[in-house]
N, C-alpha and C. Protein backbone atom coordinates (compact mmCIF):
# COMPACT_ATOMS: atom_id res chain seq x y z
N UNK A 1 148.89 139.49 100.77
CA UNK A 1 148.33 138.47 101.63
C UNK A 1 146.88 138.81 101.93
N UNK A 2 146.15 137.42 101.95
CA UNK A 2 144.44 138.02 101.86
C UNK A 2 143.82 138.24 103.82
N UNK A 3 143.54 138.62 103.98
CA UNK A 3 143.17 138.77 105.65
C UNK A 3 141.97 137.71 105.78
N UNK A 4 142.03 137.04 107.08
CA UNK A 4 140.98 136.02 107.02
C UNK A 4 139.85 136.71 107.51
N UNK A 5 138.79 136.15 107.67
CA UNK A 5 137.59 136.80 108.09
C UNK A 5 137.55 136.90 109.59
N UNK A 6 137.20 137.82 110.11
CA UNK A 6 137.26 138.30 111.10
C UNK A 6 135.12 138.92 111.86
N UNK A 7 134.58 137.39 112.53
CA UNK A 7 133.60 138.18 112.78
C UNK A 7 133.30 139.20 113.90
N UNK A 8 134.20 139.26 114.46
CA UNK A 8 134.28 140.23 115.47
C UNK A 8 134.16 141.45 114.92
N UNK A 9 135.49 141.80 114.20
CA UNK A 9 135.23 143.03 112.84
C UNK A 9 134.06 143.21 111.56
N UNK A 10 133.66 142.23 111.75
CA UNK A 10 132.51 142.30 110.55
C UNK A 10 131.49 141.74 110.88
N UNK A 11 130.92 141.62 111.90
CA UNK A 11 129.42 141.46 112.35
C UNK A 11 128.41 142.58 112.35
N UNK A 12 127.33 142.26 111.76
CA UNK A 12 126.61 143.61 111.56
C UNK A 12 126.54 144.54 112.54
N UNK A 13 126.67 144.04 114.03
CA UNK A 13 126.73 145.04 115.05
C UNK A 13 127.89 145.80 115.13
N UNK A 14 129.10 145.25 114.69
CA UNK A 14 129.89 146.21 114.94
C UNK A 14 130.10 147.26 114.00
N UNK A 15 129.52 146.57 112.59
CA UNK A 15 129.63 147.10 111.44
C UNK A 15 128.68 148.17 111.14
N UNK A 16 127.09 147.73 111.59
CA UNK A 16 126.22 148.18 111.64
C UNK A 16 125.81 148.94 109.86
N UNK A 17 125.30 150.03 109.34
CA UNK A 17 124.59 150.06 107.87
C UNK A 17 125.74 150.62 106.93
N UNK A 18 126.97 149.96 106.89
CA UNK A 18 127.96 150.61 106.19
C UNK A 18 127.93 149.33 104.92
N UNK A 19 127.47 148.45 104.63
CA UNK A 19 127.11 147.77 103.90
C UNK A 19 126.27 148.45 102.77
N UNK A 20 125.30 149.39 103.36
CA UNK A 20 124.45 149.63 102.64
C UNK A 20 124.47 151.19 102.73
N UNK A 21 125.30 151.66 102.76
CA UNK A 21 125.10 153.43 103.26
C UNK A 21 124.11 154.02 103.01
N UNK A 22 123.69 153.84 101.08
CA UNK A 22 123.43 154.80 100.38
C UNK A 22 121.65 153.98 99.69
N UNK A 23 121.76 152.50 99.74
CA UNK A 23 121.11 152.09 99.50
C UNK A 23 119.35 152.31 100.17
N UNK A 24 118.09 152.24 99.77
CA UNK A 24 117.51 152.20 100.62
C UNK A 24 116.77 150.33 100.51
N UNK A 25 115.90 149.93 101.78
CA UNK A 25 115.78 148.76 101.51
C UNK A 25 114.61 148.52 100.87
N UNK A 26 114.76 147.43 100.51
CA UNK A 26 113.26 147.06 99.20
C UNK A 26 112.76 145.49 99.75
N UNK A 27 111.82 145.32 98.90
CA UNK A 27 111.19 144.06 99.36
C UNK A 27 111.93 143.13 99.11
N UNK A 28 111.83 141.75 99.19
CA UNK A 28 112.36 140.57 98.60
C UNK A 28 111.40 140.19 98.19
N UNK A 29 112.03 139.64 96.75
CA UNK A 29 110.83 139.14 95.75
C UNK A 29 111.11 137.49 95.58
N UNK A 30 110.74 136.54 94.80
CA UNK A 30 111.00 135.04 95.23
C UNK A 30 111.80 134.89 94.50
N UNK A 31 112.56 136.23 93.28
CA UNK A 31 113.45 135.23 92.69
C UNK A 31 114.75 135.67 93.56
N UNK A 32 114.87 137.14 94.24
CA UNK A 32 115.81 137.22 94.64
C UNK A 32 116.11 135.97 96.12
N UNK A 33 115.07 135.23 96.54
CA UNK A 33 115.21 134.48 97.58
C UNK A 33 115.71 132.99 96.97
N UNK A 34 115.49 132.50 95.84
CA UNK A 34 116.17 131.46 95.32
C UNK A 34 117.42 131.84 94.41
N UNK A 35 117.54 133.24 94.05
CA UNK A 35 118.69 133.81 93.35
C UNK A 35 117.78 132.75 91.45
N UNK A 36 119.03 132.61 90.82
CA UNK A 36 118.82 132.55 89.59
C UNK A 36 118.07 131.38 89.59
N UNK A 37 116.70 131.05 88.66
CA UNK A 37 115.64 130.14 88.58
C UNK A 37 116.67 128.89 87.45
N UNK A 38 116.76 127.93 87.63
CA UNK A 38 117.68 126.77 87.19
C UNK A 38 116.87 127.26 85.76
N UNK A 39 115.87 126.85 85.09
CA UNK A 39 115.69 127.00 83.63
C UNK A 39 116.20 128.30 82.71
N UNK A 40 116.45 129.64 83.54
CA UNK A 40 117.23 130.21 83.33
C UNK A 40 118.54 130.37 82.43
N UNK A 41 118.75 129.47 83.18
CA UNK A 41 120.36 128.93 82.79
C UNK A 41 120.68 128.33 81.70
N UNK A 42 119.43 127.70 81.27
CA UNK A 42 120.03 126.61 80.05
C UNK A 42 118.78 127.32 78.50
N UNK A 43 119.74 126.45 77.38
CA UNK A 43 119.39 127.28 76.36
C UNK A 43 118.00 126.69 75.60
N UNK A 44 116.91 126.06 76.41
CA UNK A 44 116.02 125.48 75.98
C UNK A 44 115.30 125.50 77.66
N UNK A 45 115.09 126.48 78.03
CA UNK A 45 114.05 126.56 79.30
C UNK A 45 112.47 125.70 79.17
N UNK A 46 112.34 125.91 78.10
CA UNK A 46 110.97 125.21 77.50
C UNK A 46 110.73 123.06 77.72
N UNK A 47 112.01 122.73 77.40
CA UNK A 47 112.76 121.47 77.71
C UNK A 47 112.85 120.89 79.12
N UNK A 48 113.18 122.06 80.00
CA UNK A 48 113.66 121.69 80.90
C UNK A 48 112.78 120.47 81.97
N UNK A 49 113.71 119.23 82.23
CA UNK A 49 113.05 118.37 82.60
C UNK A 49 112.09 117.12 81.92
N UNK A 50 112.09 117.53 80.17
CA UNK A 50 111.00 116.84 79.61
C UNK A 50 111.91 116.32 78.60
N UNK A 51 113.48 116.05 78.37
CA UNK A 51 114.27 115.30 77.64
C UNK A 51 115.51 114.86 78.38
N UNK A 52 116.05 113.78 78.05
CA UNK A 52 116.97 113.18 78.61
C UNK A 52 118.53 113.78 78.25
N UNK A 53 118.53 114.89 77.31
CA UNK A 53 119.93 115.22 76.86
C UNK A 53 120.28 116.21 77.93
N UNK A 54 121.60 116.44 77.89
CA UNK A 54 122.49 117.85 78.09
C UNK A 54 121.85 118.82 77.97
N UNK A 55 121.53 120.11 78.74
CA UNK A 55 121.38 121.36 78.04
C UNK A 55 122.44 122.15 77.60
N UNK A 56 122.66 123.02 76.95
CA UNK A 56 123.65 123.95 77.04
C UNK A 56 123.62 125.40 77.62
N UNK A 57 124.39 125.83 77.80
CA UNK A 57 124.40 127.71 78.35
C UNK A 57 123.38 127.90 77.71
N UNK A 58 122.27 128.57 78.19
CA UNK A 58 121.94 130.10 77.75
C UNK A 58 122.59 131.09 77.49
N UNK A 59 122.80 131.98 76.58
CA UNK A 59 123.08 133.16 76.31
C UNK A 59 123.69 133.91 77.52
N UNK A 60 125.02 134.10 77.48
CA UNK A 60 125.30 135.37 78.84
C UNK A 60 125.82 133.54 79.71
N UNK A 61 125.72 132.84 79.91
CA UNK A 61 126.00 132.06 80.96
C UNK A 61 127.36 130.97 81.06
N UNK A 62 128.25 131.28 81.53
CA UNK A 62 129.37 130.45 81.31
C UNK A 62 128.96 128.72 81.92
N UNK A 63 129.47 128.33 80.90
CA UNK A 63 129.36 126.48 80.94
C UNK A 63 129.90 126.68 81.90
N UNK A 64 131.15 126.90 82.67
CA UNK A 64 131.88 126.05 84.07
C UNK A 64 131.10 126.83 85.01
N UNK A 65 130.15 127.43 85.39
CA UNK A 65 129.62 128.49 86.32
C UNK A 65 128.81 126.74 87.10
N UNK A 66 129.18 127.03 88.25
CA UNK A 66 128.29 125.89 89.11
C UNK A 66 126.84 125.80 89.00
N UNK A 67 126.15 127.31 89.20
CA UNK A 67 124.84 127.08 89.03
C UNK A 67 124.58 126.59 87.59
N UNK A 68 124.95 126.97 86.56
CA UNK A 68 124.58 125.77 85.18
C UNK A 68 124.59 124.84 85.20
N UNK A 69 126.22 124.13 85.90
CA UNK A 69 125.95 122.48 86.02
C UNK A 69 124.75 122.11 87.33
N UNK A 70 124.73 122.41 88.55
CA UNK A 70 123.77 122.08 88.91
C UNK A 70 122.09 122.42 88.39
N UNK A 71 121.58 123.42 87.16
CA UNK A 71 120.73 123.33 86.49
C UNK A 71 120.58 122.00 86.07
N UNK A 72 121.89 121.34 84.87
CA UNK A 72 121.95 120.54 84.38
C UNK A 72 121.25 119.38 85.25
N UNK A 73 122.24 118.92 86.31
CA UNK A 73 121.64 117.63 87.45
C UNK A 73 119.98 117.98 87.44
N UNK A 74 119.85 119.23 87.88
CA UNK A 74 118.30 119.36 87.97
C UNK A 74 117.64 118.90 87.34
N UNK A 75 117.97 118.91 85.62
CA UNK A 75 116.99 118.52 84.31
C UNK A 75 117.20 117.22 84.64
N UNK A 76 118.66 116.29 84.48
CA UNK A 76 118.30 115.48 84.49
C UNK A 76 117.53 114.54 85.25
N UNK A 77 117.70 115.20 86.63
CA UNK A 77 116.86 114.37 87.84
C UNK A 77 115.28 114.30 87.84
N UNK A 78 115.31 115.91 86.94
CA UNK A 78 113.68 115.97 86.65
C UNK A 78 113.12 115.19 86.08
N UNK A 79 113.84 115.05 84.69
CA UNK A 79 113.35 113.74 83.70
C UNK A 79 113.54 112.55 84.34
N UNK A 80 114.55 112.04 84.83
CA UNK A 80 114.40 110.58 85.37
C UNK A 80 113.43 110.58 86.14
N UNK A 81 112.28 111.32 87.23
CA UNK A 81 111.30 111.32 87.74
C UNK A 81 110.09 111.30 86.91
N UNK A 82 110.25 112.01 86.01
CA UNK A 82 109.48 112.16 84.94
C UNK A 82 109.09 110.51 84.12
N UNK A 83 110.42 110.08 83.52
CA UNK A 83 110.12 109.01 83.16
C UNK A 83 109.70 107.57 84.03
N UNK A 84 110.51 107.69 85.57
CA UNK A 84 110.27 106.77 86.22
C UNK A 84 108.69 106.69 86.74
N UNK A 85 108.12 108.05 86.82
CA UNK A 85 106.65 107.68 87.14
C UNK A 85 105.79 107.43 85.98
N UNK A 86 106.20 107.47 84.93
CA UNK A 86 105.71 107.16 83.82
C UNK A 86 105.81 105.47 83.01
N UNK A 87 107.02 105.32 83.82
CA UNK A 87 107.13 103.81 83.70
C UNK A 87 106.03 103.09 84.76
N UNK A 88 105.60 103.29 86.12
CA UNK A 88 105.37 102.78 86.62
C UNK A 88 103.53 103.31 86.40
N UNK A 89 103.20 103.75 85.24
CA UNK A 89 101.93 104.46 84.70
C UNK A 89 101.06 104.55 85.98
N UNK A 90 101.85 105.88 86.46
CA UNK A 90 101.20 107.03 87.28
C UNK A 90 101.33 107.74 87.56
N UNK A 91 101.10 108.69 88.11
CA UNK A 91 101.57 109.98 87.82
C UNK A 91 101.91 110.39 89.31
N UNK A 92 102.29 112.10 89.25
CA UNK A 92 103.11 112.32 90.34
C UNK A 92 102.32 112.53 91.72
N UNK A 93 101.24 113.06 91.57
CA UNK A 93 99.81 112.89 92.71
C UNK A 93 99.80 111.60 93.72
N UNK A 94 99.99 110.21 92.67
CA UNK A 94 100.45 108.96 93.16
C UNK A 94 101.51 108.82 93.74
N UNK A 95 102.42 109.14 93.22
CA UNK A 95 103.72 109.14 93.42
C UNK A 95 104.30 109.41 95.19
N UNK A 96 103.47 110.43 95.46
CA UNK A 96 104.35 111.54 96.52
C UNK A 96 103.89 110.73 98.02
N UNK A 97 102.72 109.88 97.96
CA UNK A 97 102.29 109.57 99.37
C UNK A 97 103.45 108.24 99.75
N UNK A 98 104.15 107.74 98.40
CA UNK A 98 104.16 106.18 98.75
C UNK A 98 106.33 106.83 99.20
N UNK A 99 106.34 108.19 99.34
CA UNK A 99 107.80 108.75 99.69
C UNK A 99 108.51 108.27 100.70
N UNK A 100 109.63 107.99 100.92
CA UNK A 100 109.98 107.23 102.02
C UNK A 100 111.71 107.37 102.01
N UNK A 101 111.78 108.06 102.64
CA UNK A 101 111.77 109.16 103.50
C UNK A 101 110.58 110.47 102.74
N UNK A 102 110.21 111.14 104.12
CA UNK A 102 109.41 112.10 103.15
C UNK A 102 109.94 113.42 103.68
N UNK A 103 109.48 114.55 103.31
CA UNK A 103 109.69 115.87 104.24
C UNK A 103 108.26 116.87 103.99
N UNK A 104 107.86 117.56 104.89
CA UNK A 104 106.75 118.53 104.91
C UNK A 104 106.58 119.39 103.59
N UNK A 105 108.28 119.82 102.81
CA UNK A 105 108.41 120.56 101.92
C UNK A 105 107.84 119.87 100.68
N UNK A 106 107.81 118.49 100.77
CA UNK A 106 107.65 118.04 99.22
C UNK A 106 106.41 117.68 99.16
N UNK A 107 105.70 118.77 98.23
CA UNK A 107 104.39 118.82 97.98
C UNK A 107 104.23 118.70 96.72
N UNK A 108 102.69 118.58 96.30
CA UNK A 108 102.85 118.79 94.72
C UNK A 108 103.35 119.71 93.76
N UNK A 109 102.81 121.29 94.31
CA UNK A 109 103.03 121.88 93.64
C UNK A 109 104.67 122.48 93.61
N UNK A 110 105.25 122.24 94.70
CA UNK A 110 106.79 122.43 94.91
C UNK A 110 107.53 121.59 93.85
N UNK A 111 107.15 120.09 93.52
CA UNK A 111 107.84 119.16 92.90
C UNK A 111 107.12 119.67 91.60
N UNK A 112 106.62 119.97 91.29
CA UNK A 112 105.70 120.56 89.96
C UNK A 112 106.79 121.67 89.61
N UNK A 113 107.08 122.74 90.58
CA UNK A 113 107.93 123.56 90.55
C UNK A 113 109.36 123.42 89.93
N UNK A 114 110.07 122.32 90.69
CA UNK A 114 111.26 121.62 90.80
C UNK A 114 111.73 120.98 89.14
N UNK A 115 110.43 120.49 88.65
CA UNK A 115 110.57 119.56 87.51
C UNK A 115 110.73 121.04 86.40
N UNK A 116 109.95 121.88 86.54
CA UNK A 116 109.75 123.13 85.35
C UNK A 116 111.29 123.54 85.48
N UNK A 117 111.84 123.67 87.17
CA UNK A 117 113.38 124.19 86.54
C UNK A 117 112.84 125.75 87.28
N UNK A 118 111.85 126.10 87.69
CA UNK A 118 111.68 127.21 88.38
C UNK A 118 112.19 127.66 89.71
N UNK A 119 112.37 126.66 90.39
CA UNK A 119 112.91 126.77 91.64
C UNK A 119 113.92 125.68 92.11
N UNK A 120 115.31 125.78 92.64
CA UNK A 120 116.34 124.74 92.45
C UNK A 120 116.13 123.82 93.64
N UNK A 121 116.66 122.70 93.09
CA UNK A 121 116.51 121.49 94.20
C UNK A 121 117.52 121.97 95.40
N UNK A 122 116.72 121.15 96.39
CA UNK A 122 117.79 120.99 97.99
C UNK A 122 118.44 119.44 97.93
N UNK A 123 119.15 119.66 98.64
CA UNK A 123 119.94 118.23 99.16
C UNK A 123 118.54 117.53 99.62
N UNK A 124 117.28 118.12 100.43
CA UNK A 124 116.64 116.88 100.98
C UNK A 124 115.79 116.48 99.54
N UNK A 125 115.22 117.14 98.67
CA UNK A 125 114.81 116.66 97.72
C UNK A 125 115.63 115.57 96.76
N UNK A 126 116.98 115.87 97.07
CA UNK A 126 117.83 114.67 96.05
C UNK A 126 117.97 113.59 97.30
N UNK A 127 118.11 113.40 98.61
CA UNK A 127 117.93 112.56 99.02
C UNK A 127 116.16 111.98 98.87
N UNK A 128 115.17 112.13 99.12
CA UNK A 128 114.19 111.61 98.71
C UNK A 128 113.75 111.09 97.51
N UNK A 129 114.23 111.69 96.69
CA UNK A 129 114.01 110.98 94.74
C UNK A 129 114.89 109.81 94.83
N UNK A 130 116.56 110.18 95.29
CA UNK A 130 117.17 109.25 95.16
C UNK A 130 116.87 107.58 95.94
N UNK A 131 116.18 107.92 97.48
CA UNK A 131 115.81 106.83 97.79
C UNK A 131 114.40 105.87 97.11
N UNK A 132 113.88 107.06 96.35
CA UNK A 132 112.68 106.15 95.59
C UNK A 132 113.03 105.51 94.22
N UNK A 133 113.95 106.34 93.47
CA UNK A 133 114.41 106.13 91.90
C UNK A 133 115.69 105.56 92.15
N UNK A 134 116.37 104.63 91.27
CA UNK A 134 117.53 103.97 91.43
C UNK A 134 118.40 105.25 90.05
N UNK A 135 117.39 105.64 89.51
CA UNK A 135 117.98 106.25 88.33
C UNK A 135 118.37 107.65 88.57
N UNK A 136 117.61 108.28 89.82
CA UNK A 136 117.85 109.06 90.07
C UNK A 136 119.19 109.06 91.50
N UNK A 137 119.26 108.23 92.15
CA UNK A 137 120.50 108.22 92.90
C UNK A 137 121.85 107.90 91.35
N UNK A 138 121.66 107.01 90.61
CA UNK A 138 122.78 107.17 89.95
C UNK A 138 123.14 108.45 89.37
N UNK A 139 121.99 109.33 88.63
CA UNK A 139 122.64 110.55 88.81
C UNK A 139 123.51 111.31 89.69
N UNK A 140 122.84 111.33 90.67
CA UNK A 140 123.07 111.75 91.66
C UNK A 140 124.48 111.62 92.25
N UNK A 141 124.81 110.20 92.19
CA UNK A 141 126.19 109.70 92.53
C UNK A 141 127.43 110.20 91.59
N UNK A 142 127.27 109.73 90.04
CA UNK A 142 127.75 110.31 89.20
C UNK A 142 128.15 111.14 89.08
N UNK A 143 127.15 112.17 89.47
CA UNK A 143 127.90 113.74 89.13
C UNK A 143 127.93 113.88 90.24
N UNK A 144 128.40 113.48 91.35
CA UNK A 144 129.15 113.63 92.79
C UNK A 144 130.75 113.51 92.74
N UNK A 145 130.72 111.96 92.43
CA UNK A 145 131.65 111.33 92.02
C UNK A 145 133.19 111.94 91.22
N UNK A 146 134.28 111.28 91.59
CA UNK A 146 135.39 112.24 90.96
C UNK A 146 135.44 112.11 89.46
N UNK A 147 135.13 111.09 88.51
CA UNK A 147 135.06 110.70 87.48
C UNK A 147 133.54 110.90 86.71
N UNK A 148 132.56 111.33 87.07
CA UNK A 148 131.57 110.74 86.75
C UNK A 148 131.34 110.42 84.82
N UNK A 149 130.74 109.01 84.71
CA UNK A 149 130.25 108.23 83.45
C UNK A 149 130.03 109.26 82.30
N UNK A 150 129.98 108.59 81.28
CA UNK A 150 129.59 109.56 80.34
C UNK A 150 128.36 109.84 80.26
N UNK A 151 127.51 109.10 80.85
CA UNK A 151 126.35 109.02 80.69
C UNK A 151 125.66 110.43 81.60
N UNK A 152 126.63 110.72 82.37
CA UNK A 152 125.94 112.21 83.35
C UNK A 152 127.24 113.45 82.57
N UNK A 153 127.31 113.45 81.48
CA UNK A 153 128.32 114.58 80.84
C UNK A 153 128.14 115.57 81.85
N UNK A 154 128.85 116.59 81.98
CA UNK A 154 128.38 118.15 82.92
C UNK A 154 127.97 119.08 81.57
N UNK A 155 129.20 118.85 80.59
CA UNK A 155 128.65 119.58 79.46
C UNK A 155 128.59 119.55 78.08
N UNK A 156 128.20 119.61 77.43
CA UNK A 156 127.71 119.10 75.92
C UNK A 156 129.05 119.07 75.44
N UNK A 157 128.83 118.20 74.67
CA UNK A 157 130.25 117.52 73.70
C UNK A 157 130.85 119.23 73.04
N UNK A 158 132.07 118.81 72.69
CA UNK A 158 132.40 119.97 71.57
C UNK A 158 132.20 119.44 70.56
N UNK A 159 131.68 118.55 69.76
CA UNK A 159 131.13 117.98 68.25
C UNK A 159 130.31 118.88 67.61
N UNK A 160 129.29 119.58 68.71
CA UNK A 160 127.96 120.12 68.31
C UNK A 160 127.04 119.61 68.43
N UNK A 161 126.92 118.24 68.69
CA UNK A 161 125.77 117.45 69.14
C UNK A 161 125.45 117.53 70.33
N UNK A 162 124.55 116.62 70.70
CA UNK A 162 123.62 117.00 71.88
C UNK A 162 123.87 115.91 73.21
N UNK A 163 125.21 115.06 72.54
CA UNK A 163 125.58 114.18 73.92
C UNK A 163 124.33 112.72 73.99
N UNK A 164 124.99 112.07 74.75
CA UNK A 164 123.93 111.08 75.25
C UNK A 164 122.72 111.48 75.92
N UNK A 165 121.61 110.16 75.86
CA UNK A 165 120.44 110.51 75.62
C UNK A 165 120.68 109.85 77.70
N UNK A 166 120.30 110.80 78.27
CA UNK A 166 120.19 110.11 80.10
C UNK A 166 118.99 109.98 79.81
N UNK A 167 118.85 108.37 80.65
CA UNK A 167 117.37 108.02 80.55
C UNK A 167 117.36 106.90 82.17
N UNK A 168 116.54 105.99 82.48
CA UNK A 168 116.07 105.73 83.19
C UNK A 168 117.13 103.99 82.71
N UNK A 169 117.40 103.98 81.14
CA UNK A 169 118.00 102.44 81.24
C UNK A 169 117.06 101.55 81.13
N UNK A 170 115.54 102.15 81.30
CA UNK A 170 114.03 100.54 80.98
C UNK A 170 114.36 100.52 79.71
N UNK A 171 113.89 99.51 79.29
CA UNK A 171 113.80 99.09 77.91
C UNK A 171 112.33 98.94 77.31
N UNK A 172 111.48 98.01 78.36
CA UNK A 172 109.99 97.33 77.94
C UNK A 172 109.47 98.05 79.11
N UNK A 173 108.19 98.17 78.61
CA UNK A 173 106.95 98.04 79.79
C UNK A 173 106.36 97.15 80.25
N UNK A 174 105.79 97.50 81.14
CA UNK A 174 105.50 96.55 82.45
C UNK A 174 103.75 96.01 81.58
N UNK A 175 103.39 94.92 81.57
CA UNK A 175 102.23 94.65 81.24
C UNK A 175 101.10 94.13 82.09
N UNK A 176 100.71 94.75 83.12
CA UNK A 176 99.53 94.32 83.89
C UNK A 176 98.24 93.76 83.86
């Protein structure tokens, strides 16, 4: 039988440096503060964010491991931002003032960050894309969702191919 957690018994005060007996302490560096960098994870880091397919594992990384599939959402949410400001021919500089909802965190170079796959999205960043992109809440929903479409796979076909192409769904451009 497993014992439930107990913080009375396991609060650092009572516990105090038995966690760490032997260890001494070191700095924190930024990757240990985001833990594993989402491009990491997948087997085309170079990609990440700049195609509409599936990635697959990287090397060493199990497909059902959560942080891979949420890599995955990442790429794709990246690219649907990617393409949606590209549909609307402008770029992301433009993009960030007209946010609605906004938050202090979402800056350029953070969302610059976000899209490379260097640093993983928050819930408030998928609520803000999602209220600006329709393409990006359907992701979003999708791979929430108990079923989600084929169109948001979690992981690459077993065929060997590369799965459907997630895209934004435009067809034409806008002619001004």
């Amino acid at each position: 039988m497993v014992a439930a957690f107990d913080p009375k018994k396991e609060s650092p005060e009572r516990v105090g440096l038995t966690f760490r007996p032997a260890r001494e302490p070191r700095e924190e560096t930024e990757t240990d503060a985001v833990g594993r960098r989402p491009r990491d994870l997948v087997d085309r880091p170079d990609m990440f964010g700049q195609w509409g397919k599936p990635m697959r594992a990287a090397v060493g990384v199990d497909p059902a491991d959560a942080a891979f599939i949420a890599a995955n959402v990442q790429h794709w949410v990246a690219n649907a931002i990617r393409e949606e400001v590209a549909m609307e021919r402008s770029n992301l500089a433009s993009v960030l003032p007209s946010l609605d909802p906004t938050s202090p965190e979402v800056t350029f170079e953070r969302v610059a960050r976000l899209r490379r796959g260097e640093i993983p999205m928050t819930l408030t960043d998928l609520l803000v894309w999602s209220r600006r992109f329709g393409s990006v809440r359907d992701i979003v929903t999708s791979t929430l969702a108990d079923a989600p479409h084929a169109a948001s796979r979690l992981s690459p076909p077993s065929d060997g191919g590369m799965g459907p192409v997630i895209s934004t769904g435009r067809t034409g451009r806008r002619d001004d």
